[in-house]
C-alpha atoms as a PDB file:
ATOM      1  CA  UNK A   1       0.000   0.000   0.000  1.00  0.00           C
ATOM      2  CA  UNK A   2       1.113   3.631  -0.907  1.00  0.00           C
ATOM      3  CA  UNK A   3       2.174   6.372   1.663  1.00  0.00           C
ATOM      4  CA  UNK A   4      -1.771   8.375   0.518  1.00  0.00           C
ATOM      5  CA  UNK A   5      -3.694   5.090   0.983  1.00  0.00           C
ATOM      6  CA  UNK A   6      -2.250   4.217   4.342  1.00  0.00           C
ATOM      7  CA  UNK A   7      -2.986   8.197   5.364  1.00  0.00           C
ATOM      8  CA  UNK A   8      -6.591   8.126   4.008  1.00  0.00           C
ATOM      9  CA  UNK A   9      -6.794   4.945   5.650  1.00  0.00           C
ATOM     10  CA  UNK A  10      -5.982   6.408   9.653  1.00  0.00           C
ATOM     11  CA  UNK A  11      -7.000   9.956   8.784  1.00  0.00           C
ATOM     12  CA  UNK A  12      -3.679  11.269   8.983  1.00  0.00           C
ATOM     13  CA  UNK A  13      -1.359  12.817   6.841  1.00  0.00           C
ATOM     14  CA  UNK A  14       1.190  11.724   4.503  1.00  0.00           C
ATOM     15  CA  UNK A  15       3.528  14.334   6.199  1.00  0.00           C
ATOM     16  CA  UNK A  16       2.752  12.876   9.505  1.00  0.00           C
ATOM     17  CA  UNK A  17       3.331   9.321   8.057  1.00  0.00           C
ATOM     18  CA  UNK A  18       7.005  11.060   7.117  1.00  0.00           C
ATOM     19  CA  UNK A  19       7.359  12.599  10.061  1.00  0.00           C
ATOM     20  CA  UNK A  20       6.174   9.598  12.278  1.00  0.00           C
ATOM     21  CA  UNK A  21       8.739   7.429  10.643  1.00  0.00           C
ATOM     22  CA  UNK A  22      11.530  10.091  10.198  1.00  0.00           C
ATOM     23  CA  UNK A  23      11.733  10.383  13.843  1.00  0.00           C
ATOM     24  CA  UNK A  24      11.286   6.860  14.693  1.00  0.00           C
ATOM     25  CA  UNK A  25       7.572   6.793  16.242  1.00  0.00           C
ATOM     26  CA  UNK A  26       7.356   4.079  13.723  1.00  0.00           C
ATOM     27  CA  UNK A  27      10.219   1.445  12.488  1.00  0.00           C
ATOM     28  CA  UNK A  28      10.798   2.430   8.629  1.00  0.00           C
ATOM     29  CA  UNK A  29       8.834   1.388   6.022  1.00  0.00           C
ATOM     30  CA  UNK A  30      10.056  -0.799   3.416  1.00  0.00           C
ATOM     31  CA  UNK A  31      10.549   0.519  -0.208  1.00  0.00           C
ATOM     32  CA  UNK A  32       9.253  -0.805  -3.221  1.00  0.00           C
ATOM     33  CA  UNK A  33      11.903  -1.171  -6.508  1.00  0.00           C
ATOM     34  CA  UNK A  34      10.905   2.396  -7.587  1.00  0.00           C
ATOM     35  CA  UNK A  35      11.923   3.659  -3.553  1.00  0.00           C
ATOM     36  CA  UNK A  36       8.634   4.578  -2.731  1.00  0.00           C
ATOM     37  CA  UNK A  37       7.252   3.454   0.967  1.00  0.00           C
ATOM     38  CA  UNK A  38       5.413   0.239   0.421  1.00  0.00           C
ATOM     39  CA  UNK A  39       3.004  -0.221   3.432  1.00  0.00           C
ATOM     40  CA  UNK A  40       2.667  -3.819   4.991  1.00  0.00           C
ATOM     41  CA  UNK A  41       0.284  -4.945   7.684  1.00  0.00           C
ATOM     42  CA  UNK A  42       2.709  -4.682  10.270  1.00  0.00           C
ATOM     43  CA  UNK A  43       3.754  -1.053   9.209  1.00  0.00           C
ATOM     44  CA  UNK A  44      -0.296  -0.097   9.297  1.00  0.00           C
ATOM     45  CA  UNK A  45      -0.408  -1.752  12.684  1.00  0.00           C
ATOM     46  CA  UNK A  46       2.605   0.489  14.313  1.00  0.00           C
ATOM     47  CA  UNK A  47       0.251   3.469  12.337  1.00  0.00           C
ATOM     48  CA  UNK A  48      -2.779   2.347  14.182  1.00  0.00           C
ATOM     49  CA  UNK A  49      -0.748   2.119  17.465  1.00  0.00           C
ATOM     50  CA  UNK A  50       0.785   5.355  16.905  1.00  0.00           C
ATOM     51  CA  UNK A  51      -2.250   7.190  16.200  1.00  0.00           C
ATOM     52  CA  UNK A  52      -3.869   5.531  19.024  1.00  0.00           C
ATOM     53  CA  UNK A  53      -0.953   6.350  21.394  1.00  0.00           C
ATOM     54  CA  UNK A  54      -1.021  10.062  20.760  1.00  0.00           C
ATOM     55  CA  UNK A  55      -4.572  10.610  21.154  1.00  0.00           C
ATOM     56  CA  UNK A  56      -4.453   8.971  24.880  1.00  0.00           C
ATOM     57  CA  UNK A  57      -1.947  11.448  25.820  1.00  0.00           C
ATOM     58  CA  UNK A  58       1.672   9.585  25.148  1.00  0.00           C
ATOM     59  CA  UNK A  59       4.477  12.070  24.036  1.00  0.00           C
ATOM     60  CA  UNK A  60       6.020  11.890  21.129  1.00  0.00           C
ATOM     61  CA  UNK A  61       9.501  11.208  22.668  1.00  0.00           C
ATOM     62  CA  UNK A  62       8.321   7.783  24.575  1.00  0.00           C
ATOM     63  CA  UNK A  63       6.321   7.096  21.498  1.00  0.00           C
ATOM     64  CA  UNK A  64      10.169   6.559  20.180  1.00  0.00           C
ATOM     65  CA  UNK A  65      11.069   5.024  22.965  1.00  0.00           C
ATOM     66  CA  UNK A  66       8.264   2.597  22.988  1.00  0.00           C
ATOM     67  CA  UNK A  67       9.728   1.760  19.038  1.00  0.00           C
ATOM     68  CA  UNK A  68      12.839   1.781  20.017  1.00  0.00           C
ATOM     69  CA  UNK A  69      12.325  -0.979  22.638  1.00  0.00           C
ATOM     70  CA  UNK A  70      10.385  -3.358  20.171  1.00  0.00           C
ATOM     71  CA  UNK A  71      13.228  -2.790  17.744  1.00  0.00           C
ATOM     72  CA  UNK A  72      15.179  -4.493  20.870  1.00  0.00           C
ATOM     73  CA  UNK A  73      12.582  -7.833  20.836  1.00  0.00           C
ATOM     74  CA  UNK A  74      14.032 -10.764  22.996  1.00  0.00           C
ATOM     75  CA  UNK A  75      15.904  -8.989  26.234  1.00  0.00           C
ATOM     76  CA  UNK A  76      13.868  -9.454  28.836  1.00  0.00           C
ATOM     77  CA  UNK A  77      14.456  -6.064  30.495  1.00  0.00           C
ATOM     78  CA  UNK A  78      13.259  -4.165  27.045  1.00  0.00           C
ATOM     79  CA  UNK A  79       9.893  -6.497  26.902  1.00  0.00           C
ATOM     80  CA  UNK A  80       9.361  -5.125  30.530  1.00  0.00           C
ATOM     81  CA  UNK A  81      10.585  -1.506  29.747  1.00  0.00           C
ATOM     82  CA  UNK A  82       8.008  -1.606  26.838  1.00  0.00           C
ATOM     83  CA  UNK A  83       5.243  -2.974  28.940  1.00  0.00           C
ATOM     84  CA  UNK A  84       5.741  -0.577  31.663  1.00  0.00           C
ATOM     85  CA  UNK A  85       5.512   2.437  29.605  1.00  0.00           C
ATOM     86  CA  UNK A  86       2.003   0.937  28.516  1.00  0.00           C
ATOM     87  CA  UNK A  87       1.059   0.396  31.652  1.00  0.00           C
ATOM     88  CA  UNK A  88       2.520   4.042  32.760  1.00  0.00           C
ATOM     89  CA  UNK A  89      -0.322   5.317  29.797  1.00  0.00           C
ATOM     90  CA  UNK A  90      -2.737   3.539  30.522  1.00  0.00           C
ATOM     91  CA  UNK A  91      -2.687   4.688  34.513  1.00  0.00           C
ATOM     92  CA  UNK A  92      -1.957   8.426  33.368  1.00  0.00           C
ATOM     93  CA  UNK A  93      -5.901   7.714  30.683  1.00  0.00           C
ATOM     94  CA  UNK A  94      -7.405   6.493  33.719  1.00  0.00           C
ATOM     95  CA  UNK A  95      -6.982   9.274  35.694  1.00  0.00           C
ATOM     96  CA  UNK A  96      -7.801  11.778  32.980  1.00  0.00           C
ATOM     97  CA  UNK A  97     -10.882   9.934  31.972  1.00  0.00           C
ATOM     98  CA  UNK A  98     -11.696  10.232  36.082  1.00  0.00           C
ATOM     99  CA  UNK A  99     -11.503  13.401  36.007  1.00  0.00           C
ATOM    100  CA  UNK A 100     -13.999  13.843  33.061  1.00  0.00           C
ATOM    101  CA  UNK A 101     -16.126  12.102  34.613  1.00  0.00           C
ATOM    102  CA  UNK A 102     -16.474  14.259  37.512  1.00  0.00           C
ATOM    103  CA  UNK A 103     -16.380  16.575  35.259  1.00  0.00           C
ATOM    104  CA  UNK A 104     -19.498  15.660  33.942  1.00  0.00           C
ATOM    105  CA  UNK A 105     -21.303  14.289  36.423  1.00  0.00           C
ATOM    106  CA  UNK A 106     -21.279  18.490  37.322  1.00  0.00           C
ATOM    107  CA  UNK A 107     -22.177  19.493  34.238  1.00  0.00           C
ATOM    108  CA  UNK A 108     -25.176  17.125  33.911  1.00  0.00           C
ATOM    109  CA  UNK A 109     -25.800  18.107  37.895  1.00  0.00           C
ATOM    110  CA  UNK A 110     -26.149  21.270  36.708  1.00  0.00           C
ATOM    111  CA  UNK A 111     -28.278  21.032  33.254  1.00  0.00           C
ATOM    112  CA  UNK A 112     -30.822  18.858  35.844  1.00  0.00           C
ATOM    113  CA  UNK A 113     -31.257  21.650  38.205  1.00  0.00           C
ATOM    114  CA  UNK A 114     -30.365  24.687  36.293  1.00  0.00           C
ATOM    115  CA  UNK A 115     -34.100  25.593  36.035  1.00  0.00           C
ATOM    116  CA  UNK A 116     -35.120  24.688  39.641  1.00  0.00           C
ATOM    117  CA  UNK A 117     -32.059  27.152  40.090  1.00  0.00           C
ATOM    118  CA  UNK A 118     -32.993  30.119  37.994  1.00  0.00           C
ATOM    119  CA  UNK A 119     -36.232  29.814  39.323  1.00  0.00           C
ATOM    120  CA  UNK A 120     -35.207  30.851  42.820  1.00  0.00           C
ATOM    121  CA  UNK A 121     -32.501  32.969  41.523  1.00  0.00           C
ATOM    122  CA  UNK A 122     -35.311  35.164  39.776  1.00  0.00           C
ATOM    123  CA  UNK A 123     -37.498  34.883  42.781  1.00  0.00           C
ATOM    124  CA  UNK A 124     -35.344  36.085  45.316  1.00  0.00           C
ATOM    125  CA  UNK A 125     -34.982  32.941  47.556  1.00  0.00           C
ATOM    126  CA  UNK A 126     -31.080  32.209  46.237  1.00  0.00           C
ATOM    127  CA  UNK A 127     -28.974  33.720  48.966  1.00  0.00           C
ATOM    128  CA  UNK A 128     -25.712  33.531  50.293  1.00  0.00           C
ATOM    129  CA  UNK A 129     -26.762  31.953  53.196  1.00  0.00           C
ATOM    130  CA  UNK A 130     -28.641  29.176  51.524  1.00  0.00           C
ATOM    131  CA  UNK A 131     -26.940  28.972  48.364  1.00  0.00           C
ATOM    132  CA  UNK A 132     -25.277  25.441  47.608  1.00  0.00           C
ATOM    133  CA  UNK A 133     -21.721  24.740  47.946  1.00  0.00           C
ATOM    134  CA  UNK A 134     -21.176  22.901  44.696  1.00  0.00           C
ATOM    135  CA  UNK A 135     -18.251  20.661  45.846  1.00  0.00           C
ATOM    136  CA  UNK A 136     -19.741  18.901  48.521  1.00  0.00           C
ATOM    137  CA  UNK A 137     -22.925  18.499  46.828  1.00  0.00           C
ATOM    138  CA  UNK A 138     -24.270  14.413  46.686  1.00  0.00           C
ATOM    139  CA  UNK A 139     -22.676  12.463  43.935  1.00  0.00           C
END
């Protein structure tokens, strides 16, 4: 498969696809007899990963590393290394998707009772004595 396929296929551009492989977030891409990049499963896997990678927060520079290491295969210390910094990601997502979710348990708190609200807002029974303390509300 062609550098524009393999793009169109992950949404991505062919500039990334350089970029991704110049840099070594991806191990190179073999060339066909003309030297164009010929795209192989494994290549669109480590494009898949890559993409996926990024958008759950993993820097471009262990996104190397992480390449780097599987580029190592067979020492026991780089399968671990490699493992870890999966397991590094995937406790750094968990905590971001935690906080979205308290994020939105607020905001759909708030679209539930925002007329209840503005109703005693605009008739005068809202106070600062009695208003609510939003972060010890019930969850």
């Amino acid at each position: 498969m062609n550098i524009k396929k393999a793009a169109e296929m992950f949404d991505l551009s062919t500039d990334t696809l350089r970029y991704y492989e110049r840099v070594g977030v991806i191990p190179p891409v073999n060339r066909n007899e003309s030297g164009y990049r010929d795209y192989q499963i494994r290549d669109l896997n480590w494009i898949y990963l890559a993409k996926n990678l990024r958008r759950a927060g993993l820097s471009i520079e262990s996104m190397i590393e992480f390449a780097q290491l599987s580029q190592l295969r067979g020492l026991q210390d780089v399968d671990e290394a490699q493992k870890q910094l999966l397991l590094d990601q995937l406790d750094e997502l968990d905590k971001k998707l935690a906080e979205m979710n308290e994020v939105r348990e607020l905001l759909v708190y708030k679209i539930d009772t925002y007329d209840d609200h503005l109703a005693k807002f605009k008739a005068g029974k809202m106070t600062d004595e009695n208003i609510e303390k939003l972060w010890e509300r019930k969850k």
